[in-house]
Protein backbone atom coordinates (compact mmCIF):
# COMPACT_ATOMS: atom_id res chain seq x y z
CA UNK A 1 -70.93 255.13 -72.05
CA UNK A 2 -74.42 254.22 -73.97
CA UNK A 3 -74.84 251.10 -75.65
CA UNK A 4 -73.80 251.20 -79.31
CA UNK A 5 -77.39 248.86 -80.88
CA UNK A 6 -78.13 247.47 -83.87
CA UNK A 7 -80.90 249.09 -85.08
CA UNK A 8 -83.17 248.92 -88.08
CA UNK A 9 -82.47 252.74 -88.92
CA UNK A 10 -79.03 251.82 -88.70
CA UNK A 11 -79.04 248.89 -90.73
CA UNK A 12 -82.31 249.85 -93.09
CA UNK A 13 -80.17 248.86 -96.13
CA UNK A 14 -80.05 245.24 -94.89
CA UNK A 15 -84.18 245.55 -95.20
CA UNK A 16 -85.75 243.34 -97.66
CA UNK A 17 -87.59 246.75 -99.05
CA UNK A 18 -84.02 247.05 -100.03
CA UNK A 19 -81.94 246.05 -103.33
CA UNK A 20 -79.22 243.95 -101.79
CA UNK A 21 -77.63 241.25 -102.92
CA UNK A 22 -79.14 237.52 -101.99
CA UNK A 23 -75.74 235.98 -101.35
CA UNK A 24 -74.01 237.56 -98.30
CA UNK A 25 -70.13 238.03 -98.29
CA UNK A 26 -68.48 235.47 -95.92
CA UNK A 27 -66.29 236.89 -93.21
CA UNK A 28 -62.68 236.67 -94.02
CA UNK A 29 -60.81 233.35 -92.34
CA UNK A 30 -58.49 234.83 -89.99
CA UNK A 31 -56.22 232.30 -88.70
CA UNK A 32 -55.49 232.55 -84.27
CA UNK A 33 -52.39 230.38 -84.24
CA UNK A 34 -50.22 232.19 -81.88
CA UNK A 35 -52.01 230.33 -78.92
CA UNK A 36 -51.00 227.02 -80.24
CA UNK A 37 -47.36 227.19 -78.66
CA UNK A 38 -48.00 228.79 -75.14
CA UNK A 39 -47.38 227.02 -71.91
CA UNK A 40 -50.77 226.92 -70.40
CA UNK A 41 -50.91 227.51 -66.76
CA UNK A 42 -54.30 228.03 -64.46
CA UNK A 43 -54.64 230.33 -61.88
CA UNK A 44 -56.70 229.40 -59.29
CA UNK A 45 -59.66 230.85 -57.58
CA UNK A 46 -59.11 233.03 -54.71
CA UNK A 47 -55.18 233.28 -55.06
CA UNK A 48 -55.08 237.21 -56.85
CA UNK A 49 -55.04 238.14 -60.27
CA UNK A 50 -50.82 237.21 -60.30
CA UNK A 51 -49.41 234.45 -60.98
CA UNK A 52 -45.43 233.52 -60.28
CA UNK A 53 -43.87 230.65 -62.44
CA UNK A 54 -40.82 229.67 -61.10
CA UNK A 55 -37.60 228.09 -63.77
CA UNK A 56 -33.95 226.50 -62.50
CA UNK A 57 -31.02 227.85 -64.69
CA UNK A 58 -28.70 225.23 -65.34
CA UNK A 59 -25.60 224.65 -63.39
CA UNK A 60 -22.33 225.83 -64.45
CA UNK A 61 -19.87 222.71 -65.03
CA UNK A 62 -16.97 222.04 -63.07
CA UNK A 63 -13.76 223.10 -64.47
CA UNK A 64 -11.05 221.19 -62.55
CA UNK A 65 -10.92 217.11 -61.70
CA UNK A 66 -11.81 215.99 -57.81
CA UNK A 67 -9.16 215.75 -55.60
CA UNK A 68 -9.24 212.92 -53.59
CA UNK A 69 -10.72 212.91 -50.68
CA UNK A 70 -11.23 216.36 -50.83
CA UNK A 71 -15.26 217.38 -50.93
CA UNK A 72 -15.94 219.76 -54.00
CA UNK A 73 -17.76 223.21 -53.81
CA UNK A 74 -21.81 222.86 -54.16
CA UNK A 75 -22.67 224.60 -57.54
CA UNK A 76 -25.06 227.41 -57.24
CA UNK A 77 -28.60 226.25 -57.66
CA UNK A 78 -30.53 229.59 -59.31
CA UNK A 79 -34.28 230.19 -59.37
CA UNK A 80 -35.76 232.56 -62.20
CA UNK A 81 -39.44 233.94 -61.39
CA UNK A 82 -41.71 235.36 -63.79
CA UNK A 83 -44.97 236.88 -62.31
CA UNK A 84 -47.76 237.47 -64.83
CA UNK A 85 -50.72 239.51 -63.61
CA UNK A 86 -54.43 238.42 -65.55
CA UNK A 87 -56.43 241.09 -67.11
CA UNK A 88 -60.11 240.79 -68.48
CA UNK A 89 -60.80 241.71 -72.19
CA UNK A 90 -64.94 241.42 -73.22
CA UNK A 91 -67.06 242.32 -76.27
CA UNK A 92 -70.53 242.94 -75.91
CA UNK A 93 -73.27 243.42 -79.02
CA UNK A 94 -76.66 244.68 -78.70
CA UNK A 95 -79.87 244.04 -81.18
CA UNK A 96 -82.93 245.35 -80.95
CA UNK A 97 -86.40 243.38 -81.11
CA UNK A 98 -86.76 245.62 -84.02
CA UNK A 99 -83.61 244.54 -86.37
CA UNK A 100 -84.11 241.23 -85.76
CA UNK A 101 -87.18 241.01 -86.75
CA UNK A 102 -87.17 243.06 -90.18
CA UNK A 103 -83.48 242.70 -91.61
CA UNK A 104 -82.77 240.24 -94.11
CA UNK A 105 -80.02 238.31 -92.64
CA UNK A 106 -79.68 236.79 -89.31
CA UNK A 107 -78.29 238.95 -87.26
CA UNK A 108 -78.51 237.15 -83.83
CA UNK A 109 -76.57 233.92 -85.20
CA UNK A 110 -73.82 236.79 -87.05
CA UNK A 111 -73.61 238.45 -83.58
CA UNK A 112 -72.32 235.27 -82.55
CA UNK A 113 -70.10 234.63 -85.10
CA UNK A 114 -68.68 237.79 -85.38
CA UNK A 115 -68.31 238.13 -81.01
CA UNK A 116 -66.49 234.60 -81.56
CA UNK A 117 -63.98 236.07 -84.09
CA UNK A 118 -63.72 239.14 -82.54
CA UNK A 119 -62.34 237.97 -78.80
CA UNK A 120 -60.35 235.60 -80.88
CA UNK A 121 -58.28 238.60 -82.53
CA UNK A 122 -58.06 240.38 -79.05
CA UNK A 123 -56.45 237.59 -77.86
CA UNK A 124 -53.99 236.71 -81.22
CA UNK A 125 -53.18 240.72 -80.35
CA UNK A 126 -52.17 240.88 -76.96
CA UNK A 127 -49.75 237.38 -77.41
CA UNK A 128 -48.32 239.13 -80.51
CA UNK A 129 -47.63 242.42 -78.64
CA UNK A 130 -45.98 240.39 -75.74
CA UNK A 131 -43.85 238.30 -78.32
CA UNK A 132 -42.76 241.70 -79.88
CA UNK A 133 -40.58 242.05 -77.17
CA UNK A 134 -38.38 239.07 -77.65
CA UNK A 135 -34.72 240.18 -78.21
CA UNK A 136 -33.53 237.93 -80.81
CA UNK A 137 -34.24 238.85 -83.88
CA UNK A 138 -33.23 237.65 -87.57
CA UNK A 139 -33.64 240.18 -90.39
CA UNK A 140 -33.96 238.78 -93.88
CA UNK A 141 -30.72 239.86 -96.53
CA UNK A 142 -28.21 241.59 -95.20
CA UNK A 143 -30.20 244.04 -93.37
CA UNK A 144 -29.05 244.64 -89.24
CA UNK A 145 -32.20 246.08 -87.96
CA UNK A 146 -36.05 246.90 -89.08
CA UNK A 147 -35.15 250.30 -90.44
CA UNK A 148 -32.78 248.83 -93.30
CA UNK A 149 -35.12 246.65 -95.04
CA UNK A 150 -36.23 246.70 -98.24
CA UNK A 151 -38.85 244.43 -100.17
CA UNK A 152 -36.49 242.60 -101.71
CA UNK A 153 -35.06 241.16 -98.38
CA UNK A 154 -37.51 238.15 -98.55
CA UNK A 155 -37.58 235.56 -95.86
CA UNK A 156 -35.52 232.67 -97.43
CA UNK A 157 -34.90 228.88 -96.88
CA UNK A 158 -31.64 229.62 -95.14
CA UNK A 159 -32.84 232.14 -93.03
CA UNK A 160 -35.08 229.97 -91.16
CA UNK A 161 -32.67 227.36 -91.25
CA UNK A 162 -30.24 229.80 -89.39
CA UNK A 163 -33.28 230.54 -86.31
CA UNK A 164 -33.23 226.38 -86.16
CA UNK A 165 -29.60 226.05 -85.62
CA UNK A 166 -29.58 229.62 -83.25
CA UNK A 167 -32.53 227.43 -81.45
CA UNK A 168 -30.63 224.18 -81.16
CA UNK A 169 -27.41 225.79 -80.22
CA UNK A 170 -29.15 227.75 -77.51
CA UNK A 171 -30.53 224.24 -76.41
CA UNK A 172 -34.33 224.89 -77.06
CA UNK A 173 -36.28 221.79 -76.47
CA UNK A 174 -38.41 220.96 -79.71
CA UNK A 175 -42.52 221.89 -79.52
CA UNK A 176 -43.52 218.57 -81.20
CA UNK A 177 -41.59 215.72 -81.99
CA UNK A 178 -37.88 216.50 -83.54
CA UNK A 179 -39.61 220.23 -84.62
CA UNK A 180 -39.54 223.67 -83.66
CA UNK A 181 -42.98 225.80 -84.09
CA UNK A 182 -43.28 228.19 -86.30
CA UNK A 183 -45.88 231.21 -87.33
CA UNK A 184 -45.72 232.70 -90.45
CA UNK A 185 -47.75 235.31 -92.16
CA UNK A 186 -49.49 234.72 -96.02
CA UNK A 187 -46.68 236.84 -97.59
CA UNK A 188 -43.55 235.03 -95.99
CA UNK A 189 -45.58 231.94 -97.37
CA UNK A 190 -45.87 233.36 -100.90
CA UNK A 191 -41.92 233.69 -101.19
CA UNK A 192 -41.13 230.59 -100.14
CA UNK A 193 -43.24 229.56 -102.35
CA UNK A 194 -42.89 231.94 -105.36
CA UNK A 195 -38.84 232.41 -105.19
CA UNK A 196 -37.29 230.05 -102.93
CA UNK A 197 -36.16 226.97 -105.11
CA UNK A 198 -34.84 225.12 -102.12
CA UNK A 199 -38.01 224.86 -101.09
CA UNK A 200 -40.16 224.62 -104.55
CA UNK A 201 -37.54 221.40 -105.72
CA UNK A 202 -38.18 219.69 -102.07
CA UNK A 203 -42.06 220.31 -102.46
CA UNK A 204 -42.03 219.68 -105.84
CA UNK A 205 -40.75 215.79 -105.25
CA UNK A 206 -42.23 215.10 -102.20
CA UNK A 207 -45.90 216.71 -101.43
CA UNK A 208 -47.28 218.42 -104.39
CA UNK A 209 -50.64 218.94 -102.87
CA UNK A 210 -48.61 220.76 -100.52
CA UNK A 211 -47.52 223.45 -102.72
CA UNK A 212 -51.13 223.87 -104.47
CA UNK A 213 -52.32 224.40 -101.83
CA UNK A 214 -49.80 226.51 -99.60
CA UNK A 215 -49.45 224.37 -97.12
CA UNK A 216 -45.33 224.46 -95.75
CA UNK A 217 -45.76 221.70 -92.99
CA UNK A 218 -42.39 221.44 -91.46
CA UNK A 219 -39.61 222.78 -92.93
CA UNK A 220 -36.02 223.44 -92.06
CA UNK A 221 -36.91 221.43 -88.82
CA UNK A 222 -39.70 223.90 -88.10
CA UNK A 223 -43.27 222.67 -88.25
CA UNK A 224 -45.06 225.89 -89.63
CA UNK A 225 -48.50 227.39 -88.81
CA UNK A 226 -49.88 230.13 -91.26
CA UNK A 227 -51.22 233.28 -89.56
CA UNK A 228 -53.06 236.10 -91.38
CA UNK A 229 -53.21 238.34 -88.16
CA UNK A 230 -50.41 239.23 -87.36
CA UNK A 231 -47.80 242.63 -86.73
CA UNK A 232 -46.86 244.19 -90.13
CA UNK A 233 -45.25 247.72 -90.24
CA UNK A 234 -45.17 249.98 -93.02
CA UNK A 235 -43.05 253.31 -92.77
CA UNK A 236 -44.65 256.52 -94.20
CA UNK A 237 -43.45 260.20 -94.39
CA UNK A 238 -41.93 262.23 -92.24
CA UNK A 239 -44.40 264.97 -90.45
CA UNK A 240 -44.00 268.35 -92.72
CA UNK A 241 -45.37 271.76 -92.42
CA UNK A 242 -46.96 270.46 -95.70
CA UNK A 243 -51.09 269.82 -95.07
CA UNK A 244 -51.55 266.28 -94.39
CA UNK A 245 -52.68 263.32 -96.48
CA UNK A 246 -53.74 259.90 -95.65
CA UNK A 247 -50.36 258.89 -94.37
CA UNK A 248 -48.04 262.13 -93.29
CA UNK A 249 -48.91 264.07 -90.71
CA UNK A 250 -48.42 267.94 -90.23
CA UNK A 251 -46.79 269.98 -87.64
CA UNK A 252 -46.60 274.35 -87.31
CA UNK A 253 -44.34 276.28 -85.10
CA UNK A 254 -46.67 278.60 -83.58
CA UNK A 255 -45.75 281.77 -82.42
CA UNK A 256 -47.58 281.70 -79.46
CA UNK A 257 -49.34 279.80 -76.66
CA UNK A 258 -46.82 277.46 -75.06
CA UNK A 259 -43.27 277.38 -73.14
CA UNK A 260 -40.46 276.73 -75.96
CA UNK A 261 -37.80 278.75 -76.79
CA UNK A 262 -36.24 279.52 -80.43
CA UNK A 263 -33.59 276.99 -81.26
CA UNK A 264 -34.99 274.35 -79.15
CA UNK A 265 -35.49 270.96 -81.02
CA UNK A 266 -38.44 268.62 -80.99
CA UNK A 267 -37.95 265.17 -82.43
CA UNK A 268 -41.86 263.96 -83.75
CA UNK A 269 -43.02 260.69 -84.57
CA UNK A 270 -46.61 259.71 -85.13
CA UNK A 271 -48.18 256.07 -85.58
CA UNK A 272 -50.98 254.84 -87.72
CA UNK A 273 -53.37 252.32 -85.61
CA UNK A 274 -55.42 250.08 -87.70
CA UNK A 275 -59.00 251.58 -86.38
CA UNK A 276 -60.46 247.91 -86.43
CA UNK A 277 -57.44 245.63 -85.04
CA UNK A 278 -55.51 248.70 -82.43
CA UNK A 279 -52.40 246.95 -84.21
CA UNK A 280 -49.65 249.62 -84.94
CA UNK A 281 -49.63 249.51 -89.00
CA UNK A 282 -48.24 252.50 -90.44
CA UNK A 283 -45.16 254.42 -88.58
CA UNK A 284 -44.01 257.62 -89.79
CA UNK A 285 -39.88 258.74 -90.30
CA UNK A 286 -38.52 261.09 -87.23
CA UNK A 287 -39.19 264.97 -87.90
CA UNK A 288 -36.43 267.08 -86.38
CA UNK A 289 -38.49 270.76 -85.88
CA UNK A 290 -35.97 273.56 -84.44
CA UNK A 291 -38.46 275.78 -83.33
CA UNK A 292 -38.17 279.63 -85.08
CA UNK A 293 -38.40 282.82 -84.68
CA UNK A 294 -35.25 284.93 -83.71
CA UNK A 295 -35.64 285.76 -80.24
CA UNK A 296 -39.09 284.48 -79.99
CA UNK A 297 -40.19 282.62 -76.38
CA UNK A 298 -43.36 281.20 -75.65
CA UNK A 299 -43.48 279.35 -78.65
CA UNK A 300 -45.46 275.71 -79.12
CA UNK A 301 -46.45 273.38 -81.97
CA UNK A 302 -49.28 272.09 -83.54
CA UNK A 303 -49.63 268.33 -84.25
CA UNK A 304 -52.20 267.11 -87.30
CA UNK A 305 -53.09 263.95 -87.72
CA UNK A 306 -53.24 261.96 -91.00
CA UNK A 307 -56.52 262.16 -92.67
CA UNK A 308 -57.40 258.34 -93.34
CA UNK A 309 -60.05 257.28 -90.53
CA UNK A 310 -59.28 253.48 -91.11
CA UNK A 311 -56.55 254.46 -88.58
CA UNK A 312 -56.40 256.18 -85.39
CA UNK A 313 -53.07 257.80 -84.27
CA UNK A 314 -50.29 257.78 -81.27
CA UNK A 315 -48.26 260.90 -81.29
CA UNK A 316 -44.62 260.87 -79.73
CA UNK A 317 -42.77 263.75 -79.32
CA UNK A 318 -39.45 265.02 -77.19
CA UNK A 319 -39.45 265.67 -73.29
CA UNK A 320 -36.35 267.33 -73.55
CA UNK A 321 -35.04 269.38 -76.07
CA UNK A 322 -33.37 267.12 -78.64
CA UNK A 323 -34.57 264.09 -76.69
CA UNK A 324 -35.76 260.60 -77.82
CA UNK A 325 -39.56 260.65 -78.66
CA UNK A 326 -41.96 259.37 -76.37
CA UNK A 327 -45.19 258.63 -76.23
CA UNK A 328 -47.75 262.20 -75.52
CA UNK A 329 -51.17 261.20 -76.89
CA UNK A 330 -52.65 257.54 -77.74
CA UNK A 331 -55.37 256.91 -80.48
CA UNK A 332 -56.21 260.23 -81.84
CA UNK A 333 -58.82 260.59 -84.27
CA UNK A 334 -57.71 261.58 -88.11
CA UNK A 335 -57.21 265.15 -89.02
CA UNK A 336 -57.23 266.16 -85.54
CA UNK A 337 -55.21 268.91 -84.29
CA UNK A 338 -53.39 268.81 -80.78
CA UNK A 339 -50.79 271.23 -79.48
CA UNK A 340 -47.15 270.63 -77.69
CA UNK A 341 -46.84 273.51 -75.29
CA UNK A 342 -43.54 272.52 -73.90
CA UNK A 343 -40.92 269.30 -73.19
CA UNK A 344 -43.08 269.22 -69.94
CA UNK A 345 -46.23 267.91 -71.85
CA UNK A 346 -43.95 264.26 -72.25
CA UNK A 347 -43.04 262.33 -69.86
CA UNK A 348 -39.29 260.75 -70.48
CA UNK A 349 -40.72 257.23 -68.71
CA UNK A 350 -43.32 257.23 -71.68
CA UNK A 351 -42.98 254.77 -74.34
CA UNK A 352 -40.59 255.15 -77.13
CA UNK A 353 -42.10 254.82 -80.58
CA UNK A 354 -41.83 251.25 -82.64
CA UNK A 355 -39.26 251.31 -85.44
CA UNK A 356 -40.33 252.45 -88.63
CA UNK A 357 -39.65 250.86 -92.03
CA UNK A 358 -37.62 252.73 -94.50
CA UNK A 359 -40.30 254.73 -96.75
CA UNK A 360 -43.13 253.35 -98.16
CA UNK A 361 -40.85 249.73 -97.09
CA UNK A 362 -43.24 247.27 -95.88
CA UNK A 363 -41.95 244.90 -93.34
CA UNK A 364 -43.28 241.23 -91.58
CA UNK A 365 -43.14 239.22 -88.84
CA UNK A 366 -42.50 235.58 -88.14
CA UNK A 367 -41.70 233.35 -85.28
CA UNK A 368 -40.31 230.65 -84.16
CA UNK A 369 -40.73 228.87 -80.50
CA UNK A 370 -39.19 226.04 -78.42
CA UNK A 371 -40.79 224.09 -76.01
CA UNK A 372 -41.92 226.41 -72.82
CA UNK A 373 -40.71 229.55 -74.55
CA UNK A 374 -43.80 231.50 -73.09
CA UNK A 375 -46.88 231.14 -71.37
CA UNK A 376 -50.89 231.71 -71.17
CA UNK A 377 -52.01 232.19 -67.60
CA UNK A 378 -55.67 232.17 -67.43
CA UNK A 379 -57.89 232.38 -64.88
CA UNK A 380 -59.39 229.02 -63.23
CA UNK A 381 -63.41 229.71 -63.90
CA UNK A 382 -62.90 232.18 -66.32
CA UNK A 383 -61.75 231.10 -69.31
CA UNK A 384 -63.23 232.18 -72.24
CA UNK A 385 -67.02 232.18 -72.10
CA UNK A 386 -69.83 233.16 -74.16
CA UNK A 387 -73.25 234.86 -73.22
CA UNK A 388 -76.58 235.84 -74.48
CA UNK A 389 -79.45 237.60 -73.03
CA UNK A 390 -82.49 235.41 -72.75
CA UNK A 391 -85.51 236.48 -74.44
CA UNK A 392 -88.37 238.18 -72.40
CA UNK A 393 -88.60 241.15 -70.37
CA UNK A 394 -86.46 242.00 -67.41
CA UNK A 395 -86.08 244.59 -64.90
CA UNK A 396 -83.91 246.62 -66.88
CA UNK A 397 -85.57 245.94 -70.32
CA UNK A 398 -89.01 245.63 -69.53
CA UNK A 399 -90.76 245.59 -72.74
CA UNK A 400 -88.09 243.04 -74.31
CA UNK A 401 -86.64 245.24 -76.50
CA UNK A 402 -83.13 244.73 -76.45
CA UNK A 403 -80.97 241.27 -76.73
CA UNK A 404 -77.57 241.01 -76.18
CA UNK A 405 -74.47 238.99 -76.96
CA UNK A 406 -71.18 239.06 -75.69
CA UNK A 407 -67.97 237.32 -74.82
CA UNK A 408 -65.21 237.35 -72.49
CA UNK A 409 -61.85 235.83 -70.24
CA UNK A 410 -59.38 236.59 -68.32
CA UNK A 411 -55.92 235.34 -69.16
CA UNK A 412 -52.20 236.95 -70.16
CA UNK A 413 -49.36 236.04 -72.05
CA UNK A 414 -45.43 236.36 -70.87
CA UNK A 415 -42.40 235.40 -71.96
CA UNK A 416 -41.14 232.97 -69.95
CA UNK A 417 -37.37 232.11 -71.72
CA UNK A 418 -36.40 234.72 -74.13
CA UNK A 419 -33.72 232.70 -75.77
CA UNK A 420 -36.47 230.04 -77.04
CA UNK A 421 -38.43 232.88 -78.94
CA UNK A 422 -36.95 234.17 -81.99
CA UNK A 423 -38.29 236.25 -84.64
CA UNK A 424 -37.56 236.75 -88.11
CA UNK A 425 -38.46 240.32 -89.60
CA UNK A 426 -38.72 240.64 -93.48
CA UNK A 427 -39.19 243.01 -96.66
CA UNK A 428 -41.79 240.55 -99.79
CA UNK A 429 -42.51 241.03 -102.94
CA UNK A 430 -46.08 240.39 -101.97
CA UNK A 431 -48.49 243.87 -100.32
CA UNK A 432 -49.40 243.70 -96.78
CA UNK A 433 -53.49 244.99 -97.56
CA UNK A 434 -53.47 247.44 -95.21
CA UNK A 435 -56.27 249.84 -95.52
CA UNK A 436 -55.44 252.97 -97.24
């Protein structure tokens, strides 16, 4: 694939010939905390891209009193494994001589800033998608799963007192001192905050610079980190034979062109990726299509996409008539059309879709980790490192045209004890920004 550059025809409105405002916007703070609690291992040079951490289980405790002189059983002595293999994420950006000699603003020095932010969200992603599949989950108010939450299911003072006790009960050894770590994103924060008066009267006597300026610290044995990039979910409309909008896809029943039969029954679901981040953001309700047509064979469906490109779009649709949905096409472009010829397109291994929200419900994520809960392997020697093209011609860039900056490492994140993770999923009063 060609080099995407930075060029000045591209950015001619950054041009001093230009009216553009002196004072440039500063790049949102985006806050990589997730990192902060991993078990750091190295992989060494030379040894493969896998890694195996080994963990005892403890021993079961006897149940009867010795007998004298009578030599008990040996207890069984069990060895967990967890293998994590590395993979390599980079960013590369490319300038021309051209832009950075003519735009206003320095765009060499914001290359780096922005290539430094940038593999620091790739890797706040991946951990986050890792940690997503933790089993133990809390939802706030009385809600059992993701799918009956509403906003007003607000993370609370007890709830996260109920993940410490679940953690000490399980036996989690604390992160840092007598304390648990915890991530939490801006909107959890604000109903604490806002609503909670357990929290507001202990704040309010004890660390009022604190609550000016939102800063939890530890709380309900939990020493808190804020995070601003992290998984939210928001659940939009069911696919209709209705032309799309920005959120709900469309779906026909064509009479024509594929391998289903009338009365067969395609379950559709179809997920909203945030264009900039890849995070899932927006997932739509399950339609149930019974395809039509009295008598009519050789049938198949058309599949439209929403129409807002801040997103792009994974479809998942049955492999069996009446069948779960799985995942049939990954980060389709908006108001694109694809077509389901038969069950046969899916494959029933594929991925099932996330959970979605309740309509229009927006819903959060928090965590909270013990001590060795999971793990960053990286690779010994590559690490995360930063590069720039020197200036001058070379052999392929001989008249010193193009510069280039880039980052990257190779690393991964696993779980390591899934009963030290727990995570806390939530409805606020407060929006989650996601672009429309």
């Amino acid at each position: 694939m060609a080099d995407a550059l930075v060029t000045f025809a591209s950015r001619s409105d950054d041009a001093p010939n230009v009216a553009i405002a002196a004072r440039e916007y500063e790049l949102a703070e985006r806050q990589m905390v997730l990192g902060k609690f991993a078990s750091v291992y190295q992989l060494e040079q030379r040894m493969g891209t896998t890694l195996r951490v080994t963990r005892t289980k403890r021993l079961n405790l006897p149940t009867a009193p010795l007998t004298e002189g009578v030599a008990p059983d040996s207890s069984a002595f069990t060895l967990e494994k967890v293998d994590v293999t590395v993979e390599q994420w980079g960013i590369v950006v490319a300038m021309t001589d051209v832009s950075m000699l003519t735009l206003t603003h320095p765009v060499l020095a914001k290359a780096i800033t922005l290539v430094g932010m940038a593999i620091a969200e790739v890797g706040e992603r991946e951990i986050a998608k890792v940690l997503m599949g933790g089993t133990n989950v809390t939802y706030g108010g009385t809600a059992a799963s993701r799918d009956l939450l509403v906003a007003t299911d607000v993370a609370t003072s007890r709830k996260l007192l109920t993940m410490t006790v679940a953690m000490r009960t399980a036996g989690g050894m604390p992160t840092q001192g007598n304390t648990y770590g915890g991530v939490m994103p801006p909107q959890m924060e604000g109903d604490l905050l806002d609503a909670d008066s357990t929290f507001k009267d202990a704040q309010s006597r004890q660390n009022i610079a604190g609550l000016e300026y939102g800063d939890l610290g530890v709380w309900m044995g939990i020493s808190w980190k804020r995070g601003n990039f992290l998984p939210s979910f928001k659940g939009v409309a069911t696919p209709t034979t209705a032309a799309v909008t920005a959120e709900k896809a469309q779906f026909t029943d064509q009479a024509t062109g594929g391998g289903f039969n009338t009365d067969e029954i395609v379950k559709l679901v179809v997920v909203a990726r945030d264009a900039q981040s890849d995070y899932e953001r927006k997932i739509s309700q399950t339609a149930t299509i019974t395809i039509g047509g009295v008598g009519a064979t050789a049938r198949s469906v058309d599949v439209k996409t929403a129409s807002s490109t801040a997103y792009t779009y994974d479809i998942y649709a049955s492999a069996v008539t009446n069948g779960a949905a799985k995942l049939w096409r990954s980060r389709v472009a908006a108001s694109t059309t694809v077509t389901l010829t038969d069950f046969s397109d899916v494959s029933a291994s594929a991925a099932a879709p996330p959970v979605a929200p309740g309509l229009n419900v927006e819903t959060y994520v928090a965590w909270v980790f013990a001590k060795d809960a999971y793990m960053r392997v990286e690779l010994n020697g590559m690490s995360l490192r930063s590069y720039r093209t020197p200036e001058g011609p070379s052999h392929s860039d001989p008249l010193a045209q193009v510069r280039k900056i880039g980052s990257k490492y190779m690393w991964k994140c696993a779980i390591l004890d899934d009963a030290f993770l727990r995570r806390l999923e939530f409805g606020s009063s407060f929006p989650s920004g996601l672009p429309a």
